[in-house]
N, C-alpha and C. Protein backbone atom coordinates (compact mmCIF):
# COMPACT_ATOMS: atom_id res chain seq x y z
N UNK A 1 6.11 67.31 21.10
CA UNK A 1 6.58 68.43 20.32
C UNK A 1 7.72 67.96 19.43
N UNK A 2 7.67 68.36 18.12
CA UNK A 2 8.66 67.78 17.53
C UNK A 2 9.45 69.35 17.20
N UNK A 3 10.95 69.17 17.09
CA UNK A 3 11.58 70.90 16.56
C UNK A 3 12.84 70.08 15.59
N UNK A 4 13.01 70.98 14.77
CA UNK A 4 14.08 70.66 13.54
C UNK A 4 15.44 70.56 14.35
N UNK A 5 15.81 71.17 15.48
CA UNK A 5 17.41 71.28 16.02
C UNK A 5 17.27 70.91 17.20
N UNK A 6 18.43 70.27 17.73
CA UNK A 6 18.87 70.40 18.96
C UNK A 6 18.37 71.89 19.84
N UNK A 7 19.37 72.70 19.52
CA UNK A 7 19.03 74.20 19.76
C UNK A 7 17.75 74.72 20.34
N UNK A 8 16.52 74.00 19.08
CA UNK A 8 15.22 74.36 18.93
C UNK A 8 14.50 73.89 20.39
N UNK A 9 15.07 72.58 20.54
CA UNK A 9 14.41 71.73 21.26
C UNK A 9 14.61 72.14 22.69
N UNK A 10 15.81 72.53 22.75
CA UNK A 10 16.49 73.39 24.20
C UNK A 10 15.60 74.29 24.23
N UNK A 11 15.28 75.09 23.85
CA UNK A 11 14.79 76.36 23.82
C UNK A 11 13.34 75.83 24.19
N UNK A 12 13.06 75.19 23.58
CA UNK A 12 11.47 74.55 24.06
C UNK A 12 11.46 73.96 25.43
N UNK A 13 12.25 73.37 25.56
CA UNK A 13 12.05 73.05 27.40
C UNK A 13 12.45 74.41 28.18
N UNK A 14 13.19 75.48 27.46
CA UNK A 14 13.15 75.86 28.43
C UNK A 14 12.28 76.85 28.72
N UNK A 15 11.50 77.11 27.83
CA UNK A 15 9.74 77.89 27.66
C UNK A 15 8.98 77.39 27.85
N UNK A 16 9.03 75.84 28.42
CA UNK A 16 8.81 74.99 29.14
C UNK A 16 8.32 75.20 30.85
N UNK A 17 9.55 75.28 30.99
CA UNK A 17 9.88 75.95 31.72
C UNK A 17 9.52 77.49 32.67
N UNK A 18 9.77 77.68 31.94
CA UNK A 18 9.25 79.49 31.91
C UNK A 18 7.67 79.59 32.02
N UNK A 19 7.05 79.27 31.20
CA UNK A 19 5.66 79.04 31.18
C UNK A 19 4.99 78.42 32.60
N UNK A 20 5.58 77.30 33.34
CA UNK A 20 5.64 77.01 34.67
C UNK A 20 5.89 78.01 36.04
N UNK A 21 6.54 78.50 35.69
CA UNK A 21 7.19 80.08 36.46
C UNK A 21 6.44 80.75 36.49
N UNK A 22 5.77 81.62 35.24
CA UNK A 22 5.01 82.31 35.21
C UNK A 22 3.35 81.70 35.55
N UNK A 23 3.10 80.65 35.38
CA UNK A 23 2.12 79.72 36.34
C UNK A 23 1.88 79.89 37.67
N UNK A 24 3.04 79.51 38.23
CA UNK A 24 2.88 79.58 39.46
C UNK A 24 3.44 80.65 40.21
N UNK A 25 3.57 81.80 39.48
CA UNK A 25 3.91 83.19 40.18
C UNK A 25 3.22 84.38 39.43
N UNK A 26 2.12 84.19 38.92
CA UNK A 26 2.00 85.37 37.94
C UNK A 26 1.51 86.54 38.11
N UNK A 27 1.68 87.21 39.54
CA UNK A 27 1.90 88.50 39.98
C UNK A 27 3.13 89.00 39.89
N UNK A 28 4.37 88.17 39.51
CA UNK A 28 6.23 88.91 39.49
C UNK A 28 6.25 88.99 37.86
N UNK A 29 6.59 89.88 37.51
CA UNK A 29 6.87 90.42 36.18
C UNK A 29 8.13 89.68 35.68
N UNK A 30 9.17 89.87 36.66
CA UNK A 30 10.47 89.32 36.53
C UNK A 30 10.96 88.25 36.74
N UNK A 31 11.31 87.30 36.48
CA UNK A 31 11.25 85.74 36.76
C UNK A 31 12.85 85.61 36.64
N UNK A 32 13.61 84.69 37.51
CA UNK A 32 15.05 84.07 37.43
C UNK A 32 15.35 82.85 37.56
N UNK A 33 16.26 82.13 37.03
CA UNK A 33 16.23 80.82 37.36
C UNK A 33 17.83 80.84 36.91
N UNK A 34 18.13 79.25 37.18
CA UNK A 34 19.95 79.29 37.10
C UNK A 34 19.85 77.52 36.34
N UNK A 35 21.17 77.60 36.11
CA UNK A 35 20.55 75.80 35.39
C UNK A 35 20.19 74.88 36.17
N UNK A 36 20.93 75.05 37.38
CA UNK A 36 20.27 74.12 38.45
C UNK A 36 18.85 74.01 38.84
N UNK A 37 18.21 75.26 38.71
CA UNK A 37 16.60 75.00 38.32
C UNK A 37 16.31 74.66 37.59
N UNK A 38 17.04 74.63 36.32
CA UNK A 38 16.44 74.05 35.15
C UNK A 38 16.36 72.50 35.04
N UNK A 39 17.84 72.15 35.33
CA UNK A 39 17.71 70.84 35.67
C UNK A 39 16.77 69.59 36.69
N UNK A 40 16.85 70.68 37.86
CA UNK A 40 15.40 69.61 38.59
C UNK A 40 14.38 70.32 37.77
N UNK A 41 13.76 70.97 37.16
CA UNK A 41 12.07 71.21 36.54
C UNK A 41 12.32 69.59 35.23
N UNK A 42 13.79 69.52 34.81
CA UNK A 42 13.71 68.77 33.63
C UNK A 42 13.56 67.16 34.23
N UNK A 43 14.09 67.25 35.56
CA UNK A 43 14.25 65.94 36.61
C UNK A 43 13.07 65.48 36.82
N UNK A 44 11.90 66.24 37.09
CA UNK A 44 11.00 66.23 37.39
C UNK A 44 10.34 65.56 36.40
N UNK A 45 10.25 65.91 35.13
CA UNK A 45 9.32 65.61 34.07
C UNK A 45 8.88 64.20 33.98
N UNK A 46 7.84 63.71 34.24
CA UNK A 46 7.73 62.21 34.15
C UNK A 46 7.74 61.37 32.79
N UNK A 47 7.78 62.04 31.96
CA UNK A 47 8.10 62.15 30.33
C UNK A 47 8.97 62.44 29.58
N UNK A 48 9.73 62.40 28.84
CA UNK A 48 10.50 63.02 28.07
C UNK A 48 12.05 62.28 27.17
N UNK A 49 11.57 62.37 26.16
CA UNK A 49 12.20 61.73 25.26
C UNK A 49 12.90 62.34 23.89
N UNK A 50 13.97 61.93 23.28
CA UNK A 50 14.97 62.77 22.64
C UNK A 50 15.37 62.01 21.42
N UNK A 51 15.44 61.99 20.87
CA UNK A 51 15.61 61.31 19.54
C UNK A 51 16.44 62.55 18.76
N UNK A 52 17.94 62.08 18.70
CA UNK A 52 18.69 62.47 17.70
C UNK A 52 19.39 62.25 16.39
């Protein structure tokens, strides 16, 4: 995925993210997470690369 900003790119992992959540729960309407989830889902990634 390529995105024009920093910002952009955040936002993309973290719909990333989200999209995963709602994967693997998609009977809860309401979904929560804290950065510390965010951070191991991003830990996890066996990929991921940043070019600024």
């Amino acid at each position: 995925m390529d995105y024009d900003s920093i910002g952009q790119a955040i936002d993309g992992i973290c719909g990333l993210y989200e999209r995963k959540l709602k994967e693997i729960n998609p009977s809860l309407r309401n979904l929560s997470y804290d950065i510390s989830d965010l951070y191991n889902f991003i830990d996890g990634l066996t990929d991921l690369s940043a070019l600024v």
